[in-house]
Protein backbone atom coordinates (compact mmCIF):
# COMPACT_ATOMS: atom_id res chain seq x y z
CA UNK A 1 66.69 73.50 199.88
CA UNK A 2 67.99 75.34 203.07
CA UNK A 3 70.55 77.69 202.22
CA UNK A 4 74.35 76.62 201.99
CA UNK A 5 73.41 73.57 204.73
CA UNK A 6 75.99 70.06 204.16
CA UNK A 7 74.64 67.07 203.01
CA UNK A 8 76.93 65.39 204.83
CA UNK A 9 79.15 65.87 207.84
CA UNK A 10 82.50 64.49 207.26
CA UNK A 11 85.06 63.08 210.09
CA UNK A 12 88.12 65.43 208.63
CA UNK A 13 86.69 68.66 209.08
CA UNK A 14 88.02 71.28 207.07
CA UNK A 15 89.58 74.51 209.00
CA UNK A 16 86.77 76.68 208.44
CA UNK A 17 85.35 74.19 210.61
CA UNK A 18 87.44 74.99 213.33
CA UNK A 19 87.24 78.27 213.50
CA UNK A 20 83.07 77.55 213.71
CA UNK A 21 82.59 74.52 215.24
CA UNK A 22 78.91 75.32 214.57
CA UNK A 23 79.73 75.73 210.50
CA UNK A 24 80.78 71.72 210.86
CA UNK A 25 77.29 70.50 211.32
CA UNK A 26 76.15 72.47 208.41
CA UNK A 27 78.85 73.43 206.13
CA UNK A 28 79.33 71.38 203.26
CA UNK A 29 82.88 70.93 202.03
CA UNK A 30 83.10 69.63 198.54
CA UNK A 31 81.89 71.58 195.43
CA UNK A 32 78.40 71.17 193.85
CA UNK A 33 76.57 70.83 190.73
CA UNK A 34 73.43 69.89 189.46
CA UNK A 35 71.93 66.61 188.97
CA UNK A 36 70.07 67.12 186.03
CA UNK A 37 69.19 69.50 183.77
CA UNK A 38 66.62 71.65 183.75
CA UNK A 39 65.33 75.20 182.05
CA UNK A 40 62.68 77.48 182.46
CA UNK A 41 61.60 80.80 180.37
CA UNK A 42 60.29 84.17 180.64
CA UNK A 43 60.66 87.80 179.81
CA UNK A 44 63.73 89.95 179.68
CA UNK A 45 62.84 92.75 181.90
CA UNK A 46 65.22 94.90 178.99
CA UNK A 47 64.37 93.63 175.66
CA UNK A 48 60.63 92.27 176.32
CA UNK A 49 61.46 89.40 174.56
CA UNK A 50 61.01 85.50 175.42
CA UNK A 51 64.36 84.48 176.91
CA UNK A 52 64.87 80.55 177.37
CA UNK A 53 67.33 79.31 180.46
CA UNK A 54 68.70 75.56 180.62
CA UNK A 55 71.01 74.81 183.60
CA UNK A 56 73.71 71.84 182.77
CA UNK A 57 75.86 69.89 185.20
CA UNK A 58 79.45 70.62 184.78
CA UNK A 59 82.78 69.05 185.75
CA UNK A 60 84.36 69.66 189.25
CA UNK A 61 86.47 72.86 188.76
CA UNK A 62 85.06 74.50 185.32
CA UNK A 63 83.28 77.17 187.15
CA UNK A 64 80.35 78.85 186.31
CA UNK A 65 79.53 79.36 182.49
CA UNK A 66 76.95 81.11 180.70
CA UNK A 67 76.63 79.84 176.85
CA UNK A 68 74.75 82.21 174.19
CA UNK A 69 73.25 79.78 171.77
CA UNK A 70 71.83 82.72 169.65
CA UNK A 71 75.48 83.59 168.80
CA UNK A 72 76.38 79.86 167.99
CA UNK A 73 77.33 78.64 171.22
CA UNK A 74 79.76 81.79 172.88
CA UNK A 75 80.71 81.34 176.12
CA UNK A 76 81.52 83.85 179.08
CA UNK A 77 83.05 82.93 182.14
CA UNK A 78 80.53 84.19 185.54
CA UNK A 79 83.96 85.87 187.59
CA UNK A 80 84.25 88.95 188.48
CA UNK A 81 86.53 90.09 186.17
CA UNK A 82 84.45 89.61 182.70
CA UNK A 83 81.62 92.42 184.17
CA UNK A 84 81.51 94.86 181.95
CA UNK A 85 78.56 97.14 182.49
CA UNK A 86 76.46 97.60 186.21
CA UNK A 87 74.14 100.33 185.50
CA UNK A 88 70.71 98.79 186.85
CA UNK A 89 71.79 95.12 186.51
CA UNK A 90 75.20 93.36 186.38
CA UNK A 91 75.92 92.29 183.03
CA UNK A 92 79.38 90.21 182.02
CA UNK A 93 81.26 89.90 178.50
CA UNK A 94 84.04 88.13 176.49
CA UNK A 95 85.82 90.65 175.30
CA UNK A 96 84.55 89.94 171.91
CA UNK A 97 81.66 92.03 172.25
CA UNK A 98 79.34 89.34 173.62
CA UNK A 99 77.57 90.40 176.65
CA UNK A 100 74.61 88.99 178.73
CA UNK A 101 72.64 91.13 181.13
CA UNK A 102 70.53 91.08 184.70
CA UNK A 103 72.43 87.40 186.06
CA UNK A 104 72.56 88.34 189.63
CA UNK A 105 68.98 86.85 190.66
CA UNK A 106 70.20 83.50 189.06
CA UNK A 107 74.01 83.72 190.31
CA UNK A 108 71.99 84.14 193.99
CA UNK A 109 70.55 81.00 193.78
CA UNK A 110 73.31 79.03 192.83
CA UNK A 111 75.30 80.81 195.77
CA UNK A 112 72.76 79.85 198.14
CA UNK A 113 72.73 76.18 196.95
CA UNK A 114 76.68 76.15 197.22
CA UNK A 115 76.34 75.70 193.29
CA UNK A 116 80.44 75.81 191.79
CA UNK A 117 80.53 74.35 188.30
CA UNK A 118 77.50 75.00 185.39
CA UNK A 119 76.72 75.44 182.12
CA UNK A 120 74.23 77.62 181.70
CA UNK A 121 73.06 78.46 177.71
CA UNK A 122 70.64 81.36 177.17
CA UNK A 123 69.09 82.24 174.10
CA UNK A 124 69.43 85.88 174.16
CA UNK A 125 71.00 89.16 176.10
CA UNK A 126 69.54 88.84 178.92
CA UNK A 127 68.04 86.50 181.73
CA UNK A 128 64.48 86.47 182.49
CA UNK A 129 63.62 88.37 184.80
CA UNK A 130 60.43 86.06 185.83
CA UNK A 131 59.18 87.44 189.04
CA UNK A 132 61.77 89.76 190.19
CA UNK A 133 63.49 87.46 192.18
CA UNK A 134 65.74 84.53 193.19
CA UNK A 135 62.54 82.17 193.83
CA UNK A 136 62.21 81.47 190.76
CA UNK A 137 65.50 80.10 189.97
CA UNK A 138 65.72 78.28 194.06
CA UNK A 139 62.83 76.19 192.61
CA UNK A 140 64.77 75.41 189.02
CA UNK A 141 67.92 74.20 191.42
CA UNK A 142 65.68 72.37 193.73
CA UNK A 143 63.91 70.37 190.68
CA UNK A 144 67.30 69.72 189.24
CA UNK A 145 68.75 68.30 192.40
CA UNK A 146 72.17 68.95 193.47
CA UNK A 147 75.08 66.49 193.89
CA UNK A 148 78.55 67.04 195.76
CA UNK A 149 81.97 66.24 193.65
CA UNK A 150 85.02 64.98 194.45
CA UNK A 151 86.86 68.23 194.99
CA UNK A 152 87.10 70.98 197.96
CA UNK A 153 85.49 74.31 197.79
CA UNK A 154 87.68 77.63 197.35
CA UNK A 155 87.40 79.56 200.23
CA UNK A 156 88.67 83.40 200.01
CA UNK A 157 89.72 84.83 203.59
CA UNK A 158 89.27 88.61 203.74
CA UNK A 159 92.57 89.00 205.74
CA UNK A 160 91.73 93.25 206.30
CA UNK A 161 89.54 95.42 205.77
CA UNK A 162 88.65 96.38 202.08
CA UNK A 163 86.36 99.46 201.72
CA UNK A 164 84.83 101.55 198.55
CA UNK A 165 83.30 104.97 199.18
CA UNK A 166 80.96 106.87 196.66
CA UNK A 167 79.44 110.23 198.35
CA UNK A 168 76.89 109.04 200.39
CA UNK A 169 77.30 105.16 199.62
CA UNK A 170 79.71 102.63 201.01
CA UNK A 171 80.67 99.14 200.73
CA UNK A 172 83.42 97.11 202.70
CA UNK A 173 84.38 93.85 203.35
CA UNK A 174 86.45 93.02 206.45
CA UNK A 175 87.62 89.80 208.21
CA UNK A 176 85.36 87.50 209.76
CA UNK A 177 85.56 83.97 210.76
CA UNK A 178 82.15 83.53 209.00
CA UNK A 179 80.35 85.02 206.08
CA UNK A 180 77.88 87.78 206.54
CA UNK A 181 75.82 90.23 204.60
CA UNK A 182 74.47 93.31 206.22
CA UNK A 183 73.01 96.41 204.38
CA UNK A 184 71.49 99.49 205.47
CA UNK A 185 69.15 100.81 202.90
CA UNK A 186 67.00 103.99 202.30
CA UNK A 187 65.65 106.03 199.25
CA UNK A 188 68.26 108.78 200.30
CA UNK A 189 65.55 111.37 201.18
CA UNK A 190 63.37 110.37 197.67
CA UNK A 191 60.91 108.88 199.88
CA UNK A 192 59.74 108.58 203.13
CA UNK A 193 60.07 105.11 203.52
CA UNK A 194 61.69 104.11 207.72
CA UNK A 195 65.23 103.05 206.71
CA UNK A 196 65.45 99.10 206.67
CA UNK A 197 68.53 97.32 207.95
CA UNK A 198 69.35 93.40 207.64
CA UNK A 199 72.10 91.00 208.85
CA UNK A 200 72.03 87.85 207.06
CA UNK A 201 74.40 84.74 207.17
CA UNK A 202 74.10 82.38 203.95
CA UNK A 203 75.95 79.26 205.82
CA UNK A 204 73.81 79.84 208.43
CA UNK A 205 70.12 81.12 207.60
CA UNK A 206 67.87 79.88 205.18
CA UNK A 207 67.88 82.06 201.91
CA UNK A 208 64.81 80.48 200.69
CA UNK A 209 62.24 81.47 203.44
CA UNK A 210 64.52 84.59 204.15
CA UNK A 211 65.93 86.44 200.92
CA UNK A 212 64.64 84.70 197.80
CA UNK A 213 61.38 85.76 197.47
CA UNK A 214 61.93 89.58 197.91
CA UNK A 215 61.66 91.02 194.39
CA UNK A 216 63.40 93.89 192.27
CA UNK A 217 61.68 97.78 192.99
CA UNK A 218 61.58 101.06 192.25
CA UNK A 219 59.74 104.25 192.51
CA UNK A 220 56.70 104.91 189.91
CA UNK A 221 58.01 108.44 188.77
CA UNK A 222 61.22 106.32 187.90
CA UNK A 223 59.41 103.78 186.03
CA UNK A 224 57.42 106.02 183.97
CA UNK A 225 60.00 107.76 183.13
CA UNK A 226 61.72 104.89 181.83
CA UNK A 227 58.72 103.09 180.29
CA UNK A 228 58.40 106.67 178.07
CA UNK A 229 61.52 106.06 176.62
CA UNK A 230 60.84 102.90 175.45
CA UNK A 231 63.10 100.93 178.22
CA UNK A 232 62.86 98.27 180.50
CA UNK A 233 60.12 96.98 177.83
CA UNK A 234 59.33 93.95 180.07
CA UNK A 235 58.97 95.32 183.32
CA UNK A 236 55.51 95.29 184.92
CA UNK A 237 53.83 94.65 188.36
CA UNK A 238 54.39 91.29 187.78
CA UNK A 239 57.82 91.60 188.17
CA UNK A 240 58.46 94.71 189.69
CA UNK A 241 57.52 96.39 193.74
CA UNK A 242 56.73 99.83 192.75
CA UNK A 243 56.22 102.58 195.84
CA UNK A 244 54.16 105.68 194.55
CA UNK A 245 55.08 107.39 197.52
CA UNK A 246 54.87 105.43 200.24
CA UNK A 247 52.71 103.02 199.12
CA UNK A 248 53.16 99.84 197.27
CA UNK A 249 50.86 99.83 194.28
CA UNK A 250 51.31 95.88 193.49
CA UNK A 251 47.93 94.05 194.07
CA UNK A 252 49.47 91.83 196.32
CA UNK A 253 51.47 94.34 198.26
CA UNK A 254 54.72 93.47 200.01
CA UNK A 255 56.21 89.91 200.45
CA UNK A 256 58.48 90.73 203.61
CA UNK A 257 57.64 93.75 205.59
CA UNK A 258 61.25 95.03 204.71
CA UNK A 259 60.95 93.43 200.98
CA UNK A 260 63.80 96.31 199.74
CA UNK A 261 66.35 95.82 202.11
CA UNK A 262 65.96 91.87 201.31
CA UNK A 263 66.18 92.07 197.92
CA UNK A 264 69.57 94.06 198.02
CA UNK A 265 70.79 91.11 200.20
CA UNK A 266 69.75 88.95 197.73
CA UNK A 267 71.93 91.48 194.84
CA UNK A 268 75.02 91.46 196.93
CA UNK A 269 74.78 87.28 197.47
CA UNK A 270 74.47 87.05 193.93
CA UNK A 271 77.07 89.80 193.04
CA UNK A 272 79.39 88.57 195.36
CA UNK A 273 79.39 84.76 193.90
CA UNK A 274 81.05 85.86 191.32
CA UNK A 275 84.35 86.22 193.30
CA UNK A 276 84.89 82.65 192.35
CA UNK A 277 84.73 80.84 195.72
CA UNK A 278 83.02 81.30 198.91
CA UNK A 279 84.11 84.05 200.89
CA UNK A 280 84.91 84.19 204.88
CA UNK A 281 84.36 87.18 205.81
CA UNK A 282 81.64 90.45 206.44
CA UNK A 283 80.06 92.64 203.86
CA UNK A 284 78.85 95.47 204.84
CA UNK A 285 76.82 97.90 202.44
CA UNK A 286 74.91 101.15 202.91
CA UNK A 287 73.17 102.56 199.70
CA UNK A 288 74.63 99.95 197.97
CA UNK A 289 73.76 98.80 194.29
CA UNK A 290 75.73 96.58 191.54
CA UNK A 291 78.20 98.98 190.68
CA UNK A 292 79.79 99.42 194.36
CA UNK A 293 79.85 95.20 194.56
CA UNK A 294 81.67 94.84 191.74
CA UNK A 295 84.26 97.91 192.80
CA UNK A 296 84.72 96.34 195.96
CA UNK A 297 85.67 92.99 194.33
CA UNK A 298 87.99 94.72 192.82
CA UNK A 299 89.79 96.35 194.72
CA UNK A 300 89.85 93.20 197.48
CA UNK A 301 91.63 91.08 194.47
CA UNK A 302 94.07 94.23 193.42
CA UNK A 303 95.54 93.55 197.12
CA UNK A 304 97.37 90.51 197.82
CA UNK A 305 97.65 91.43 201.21
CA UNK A 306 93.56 91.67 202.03
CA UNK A 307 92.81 88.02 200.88
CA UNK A 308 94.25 84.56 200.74
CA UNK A 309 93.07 81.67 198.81
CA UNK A 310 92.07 78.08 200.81
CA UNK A 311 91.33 75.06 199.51
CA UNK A 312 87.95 74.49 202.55
């Protein structure tokens, strides 16, 4: 699977094909779902506990929707506005109390396979947090298969800039006639780790050989300090790039020279999908983290001036 690439070229090209004539050869047009479907397990990196995933098909239009089966069958909606908590993960609710935790590695998958309408059921709180990243879940799509429907994408045009501010960190989103993610990252002076910047364009690069692989870190003083408390009872170097210091102390070291600033990317795709439609335009984050993605969505949809909605 090669990012957000078409399927198909059609002969009425949408406008977003206009404005890059480039996007036309790759760009698909109509919304996707899955072919079949498929599941896969593993450990919440929260609870500890065996966590079960199945991925449905679902009709053109329904969205994205996660189904608890352990609460007899409760569903919440993946859109921005049913997060309710983004303290180390971004976690989304009903209202009713129902909640499900860490769904940004899977929701950045199904963004980078153009993925619009699913059912998703889960058996517990939380997604597994398998290896730390998106590959994972790229391989569950890819086994599935995907299949276009009979209906255009939503497109969201950042018409200005949008931009959220927290001391040192910053996020913004501004008007682009193509959809980018950059982020400049650092361990604000708790490590001496070179900063590591990335640009990366999901309708243009490939997220699987580029982003998906690059897995959820930390620093070991941070982990042990969490692992005494009893917390974040399935996290291990399994799933987890640790840095004592400056040095990785995973047995197989780092998958991407600048694995960190790749796996925020990979955060902000999947944070970002849940805007509800593709978006056409440049994020830009420094420091960024869950909490400053979901702000930003925000306050782009509390301005009808700074977006407009498209059928693509």
């Amino acid at each position: 699977m090669t990012a957000l690439h078409s399927v198909s070229i059609e002969k009425n090209q949408s406008p977003i094909a206009n404005l890059v004539p480039e996007l036309g050869r790759r760009f698909h047009y109509n919304q996707r779902t899955l072919i079949n479907s498929v599941s896969c397990y593993g450990i919440g990196v929260h609870s500890g506990s065996t966590v079960t995933v199945t991925l449905h098909p679902a009709a053109a239009g329904s969205g994205i929707t996660f189904i608890r089966t352990d609460l007899g069958g409760i569903e919440i909606k993946a859109l921005w506005q049913t997060v309710v908590d983004t303290r180390q993960c971004t976690t989304i609710g009903n209202g009713q109390g129902a909640t499900l935790s860490t769904i940004e590695h899977l929701m950045a998958a199904l963004a980078a396979g153009g993925i619009d309408n699913l059912r998703i059921e889960v058996n517990g709180p939380e997604l597994p947090i398998l290896d730390g990243s998106a590959q994972p879940f790229v391989a569950l799509v890819e086994e599935a298969g995907v299949r276009e429907q009979h209906i255009s994408r939503r497109l969201i045009r950042v018409l200005k800039t949008v931009t959220v501010e927290e001391g040192n960190r910053k996020v913004s989103l501004s008007p682009a006639p193509y959809y980018e993610i950059e982020i400049d990252f650092d361990f604000a002076g708790r490590n001496a780790l070179a900063p590591q910047h990335l640009v990366f364009r999901p309708l243009e690069e490939d997220f699987t050989e580029e982003i998906a692989a690059a897995r959820t870190f930390g620093l070991l003083e941070d982990a042990e300090k969490i692992w005494s408390l009893g917390l974040a009872k399935g996290a291990s170097l399994d799933n987890t790039l640790v840095y004592d210091g400056m040095q990785v102390i995973n047995h197989d070291g780092l998958r991407y020279k600048d694995e960190c600033v790749r796996h925020k990317v990979l955060d902000a795709l999947g944070d970002l999908h849940l805007a509800g439609g593709l978006i056409l335009g440049k994020f830009h984050g420094v420091r960024t983290g869950h909490s400053l993605h979901h702000k930003l969505l925000l306050a782009l949809f509390a301005d009808p001036s700074a977006y407009e909605l498209e059928m693509c």
